[in-house]
C-alpha atoms as a PDB file:
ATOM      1  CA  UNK A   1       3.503  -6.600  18.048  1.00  0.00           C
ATOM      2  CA  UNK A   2       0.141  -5.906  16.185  1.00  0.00           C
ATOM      3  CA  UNK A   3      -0.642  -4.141  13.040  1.00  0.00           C
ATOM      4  CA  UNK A   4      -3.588  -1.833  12.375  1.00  0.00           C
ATOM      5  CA  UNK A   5      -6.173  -3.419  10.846  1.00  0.00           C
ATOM      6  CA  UNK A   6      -8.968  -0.178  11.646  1.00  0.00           C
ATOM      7  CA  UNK A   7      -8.405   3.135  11.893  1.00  0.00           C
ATOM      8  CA  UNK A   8     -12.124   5.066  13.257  1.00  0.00           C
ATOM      9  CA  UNK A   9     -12.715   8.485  13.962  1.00  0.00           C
ATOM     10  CA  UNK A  10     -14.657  10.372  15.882  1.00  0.00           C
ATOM     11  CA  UNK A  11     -15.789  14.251  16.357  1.00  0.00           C
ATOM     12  CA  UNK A  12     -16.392  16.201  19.157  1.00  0.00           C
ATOM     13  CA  UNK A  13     -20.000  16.245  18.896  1.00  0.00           C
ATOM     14  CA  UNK A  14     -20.080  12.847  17.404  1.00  0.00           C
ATOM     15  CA  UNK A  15     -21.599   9.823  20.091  1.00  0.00           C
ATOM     16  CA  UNK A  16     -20.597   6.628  17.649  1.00  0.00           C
ATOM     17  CA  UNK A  17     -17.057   6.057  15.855  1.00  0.00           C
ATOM     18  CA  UNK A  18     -17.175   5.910  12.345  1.00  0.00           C
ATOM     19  CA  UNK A  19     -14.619   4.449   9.899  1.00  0.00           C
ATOM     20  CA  UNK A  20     -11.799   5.928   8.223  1.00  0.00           C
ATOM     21  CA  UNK A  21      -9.597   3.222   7.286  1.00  0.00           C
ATOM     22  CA  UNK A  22      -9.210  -0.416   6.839  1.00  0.00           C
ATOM     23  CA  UNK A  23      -5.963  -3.104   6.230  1.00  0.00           C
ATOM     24  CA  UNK A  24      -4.888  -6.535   5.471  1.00  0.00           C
ATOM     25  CA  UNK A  25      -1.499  -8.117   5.773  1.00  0.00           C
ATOM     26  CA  UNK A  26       0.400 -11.182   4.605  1.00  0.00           C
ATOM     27  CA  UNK A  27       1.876 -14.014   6.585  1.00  0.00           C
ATOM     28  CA  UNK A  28       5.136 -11.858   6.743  1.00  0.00           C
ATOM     29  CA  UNK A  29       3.179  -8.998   8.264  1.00  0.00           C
ATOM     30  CA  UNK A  30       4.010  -7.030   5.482  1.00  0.00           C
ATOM     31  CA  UNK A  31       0.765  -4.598   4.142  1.00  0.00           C
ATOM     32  CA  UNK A  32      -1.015  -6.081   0.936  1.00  0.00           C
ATOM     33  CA  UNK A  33      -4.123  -4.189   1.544  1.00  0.00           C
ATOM     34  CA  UNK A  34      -4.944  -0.181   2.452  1.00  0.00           C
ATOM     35  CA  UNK A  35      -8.924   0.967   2.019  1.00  0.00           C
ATOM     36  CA  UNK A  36     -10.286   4.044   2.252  1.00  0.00           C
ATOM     37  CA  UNK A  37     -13.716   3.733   3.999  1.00  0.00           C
ATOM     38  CA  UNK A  38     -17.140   5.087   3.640  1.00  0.00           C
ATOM     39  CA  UNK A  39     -18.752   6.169   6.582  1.00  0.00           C
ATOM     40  CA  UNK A  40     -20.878   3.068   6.677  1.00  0.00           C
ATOM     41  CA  UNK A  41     -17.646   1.277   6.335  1.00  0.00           C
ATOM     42  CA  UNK A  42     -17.847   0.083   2.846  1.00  0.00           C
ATOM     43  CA  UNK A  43     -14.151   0.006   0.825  1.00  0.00           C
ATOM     44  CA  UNK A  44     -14.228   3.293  -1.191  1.00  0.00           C
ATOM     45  CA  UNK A  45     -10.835   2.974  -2.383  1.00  0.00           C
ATOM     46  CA  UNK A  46      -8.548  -0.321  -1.969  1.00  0.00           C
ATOM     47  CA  UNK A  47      -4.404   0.236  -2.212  1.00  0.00           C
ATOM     48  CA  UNK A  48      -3.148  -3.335  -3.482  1.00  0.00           C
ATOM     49  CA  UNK A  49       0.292  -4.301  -2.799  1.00  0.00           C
ATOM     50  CA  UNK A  50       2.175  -7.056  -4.007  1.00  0.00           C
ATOM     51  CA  UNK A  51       5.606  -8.431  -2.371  1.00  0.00           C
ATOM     52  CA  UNK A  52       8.568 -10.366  -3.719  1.00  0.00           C
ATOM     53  CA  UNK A  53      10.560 -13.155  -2.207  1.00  0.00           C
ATOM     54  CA  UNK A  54      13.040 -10.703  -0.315  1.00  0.00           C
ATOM     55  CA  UNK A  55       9.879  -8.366   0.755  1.00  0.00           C
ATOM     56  CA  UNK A  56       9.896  -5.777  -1.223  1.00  0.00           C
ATOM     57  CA  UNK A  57       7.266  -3.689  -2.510  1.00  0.00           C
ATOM     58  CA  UNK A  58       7.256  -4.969  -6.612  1.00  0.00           C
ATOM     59  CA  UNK A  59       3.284  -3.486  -7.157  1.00  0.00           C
ATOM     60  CA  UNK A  60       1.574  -1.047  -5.873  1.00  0.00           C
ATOM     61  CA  UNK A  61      -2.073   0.033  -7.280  1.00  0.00           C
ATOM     62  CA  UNK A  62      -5.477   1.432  -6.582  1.00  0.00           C
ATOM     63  CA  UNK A  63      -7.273   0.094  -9.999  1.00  0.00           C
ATOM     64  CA  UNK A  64      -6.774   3.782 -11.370  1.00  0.00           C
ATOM     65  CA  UNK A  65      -3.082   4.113 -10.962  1.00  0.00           C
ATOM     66  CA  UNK A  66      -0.163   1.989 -10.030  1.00  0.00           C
ATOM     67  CA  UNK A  67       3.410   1.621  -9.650  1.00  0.00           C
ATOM     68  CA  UNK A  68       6.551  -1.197 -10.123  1.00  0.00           C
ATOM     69  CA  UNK A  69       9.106  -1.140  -8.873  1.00  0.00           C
ATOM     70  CA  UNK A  70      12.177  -3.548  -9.730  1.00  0.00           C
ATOM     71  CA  UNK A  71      15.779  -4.068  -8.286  1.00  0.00           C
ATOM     72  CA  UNK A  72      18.917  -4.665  -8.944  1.00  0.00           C
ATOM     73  CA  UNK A  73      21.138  -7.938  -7.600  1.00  0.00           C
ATOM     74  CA  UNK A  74      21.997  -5.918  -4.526  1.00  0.00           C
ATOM     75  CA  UNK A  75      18.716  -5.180  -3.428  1.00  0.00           C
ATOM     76  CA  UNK A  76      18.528  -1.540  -3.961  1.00  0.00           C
ATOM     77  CA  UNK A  77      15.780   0.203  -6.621  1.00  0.00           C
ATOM     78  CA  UNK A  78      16.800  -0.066 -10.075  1.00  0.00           C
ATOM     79  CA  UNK A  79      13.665   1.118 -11.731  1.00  0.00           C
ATOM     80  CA  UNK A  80      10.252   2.649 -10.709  1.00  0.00           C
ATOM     81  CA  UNK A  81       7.435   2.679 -13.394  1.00  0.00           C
ATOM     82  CA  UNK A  82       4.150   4.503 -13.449  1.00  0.00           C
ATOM     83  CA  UNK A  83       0.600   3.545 -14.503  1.00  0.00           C
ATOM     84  CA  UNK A  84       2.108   4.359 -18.438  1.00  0.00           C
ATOM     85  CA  UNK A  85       4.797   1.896 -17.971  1.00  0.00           C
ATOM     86  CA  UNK A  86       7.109   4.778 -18.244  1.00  0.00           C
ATOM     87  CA  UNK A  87      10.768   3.834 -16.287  1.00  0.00           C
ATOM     88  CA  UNK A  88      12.916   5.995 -14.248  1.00  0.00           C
ATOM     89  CA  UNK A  89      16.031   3.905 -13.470  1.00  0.00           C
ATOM     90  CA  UNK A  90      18.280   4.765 -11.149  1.00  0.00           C
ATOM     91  CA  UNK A  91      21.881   3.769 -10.458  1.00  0.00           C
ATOM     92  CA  UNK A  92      24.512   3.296  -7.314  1.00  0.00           C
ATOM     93  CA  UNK A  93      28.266   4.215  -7.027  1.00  0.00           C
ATOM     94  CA  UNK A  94      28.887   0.510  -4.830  1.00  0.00           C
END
C-alpha cells in the first residue's frame, strides 16, 4: 500500500495540474511531514510531526502553533498542550 506524497489540482478550464499539497513519511509509514503548496509548488506552510517509540503522535507544529501530546502507561492520552504550554489532562475509568 502507498501513501500520498502529492496531492494536484486542476480546474475545468485549467490545461496543466498545479499543486496543492505535499508529504513525507518515516520508515514506519507514519506522516512526519504535511505542506501546503504554492502554485509553483514551493512549501507555503509545513505541518511537522514527531512520533514516539509506540507511534504516537507526541508533536505536532507548523512553526506558528503546535501541540503535545503525552500518555499515560496504558497508552491512552493523558494530556494535550497548546502552543502556551497550557495542559488539558484527561483521565479513564479502566
Amino acid at each position: 500500500m502507498g501513501e500520498v506524497e502529492l496531492v494536484e489540482r486542476r480546474a475545468a478550464n485549467q490545461l496543466k495540474r498545479e499543486p496543492v499539497a505535499a508529504f513525507r513519511y518515516d520508515a514506519k509509514r507514519n506522516p512526519i511531514s504535511a505542506c501546503l503548496l504554492t502554485q509553483t509548488g514551493k512549501r507555503q506552510i509545513e505541518t511537522r510531526i514527531r512520533y514516539n517509540t509506540y507511534n504516537q503522535p507526541t508533536n505536532i507544529t507548523n512553526g506558528q502553533t503546535s501541540a503535545t501530546a503525552i500518555y499515560n502507561r496504558n497508552g491512552y492520552l493523558s494530556q494535550l498542550g497548546d502552543s502556551f504550554e497550557q495542559f488539558t489532562s484527561f483521565e479513564y475509568d479502566l
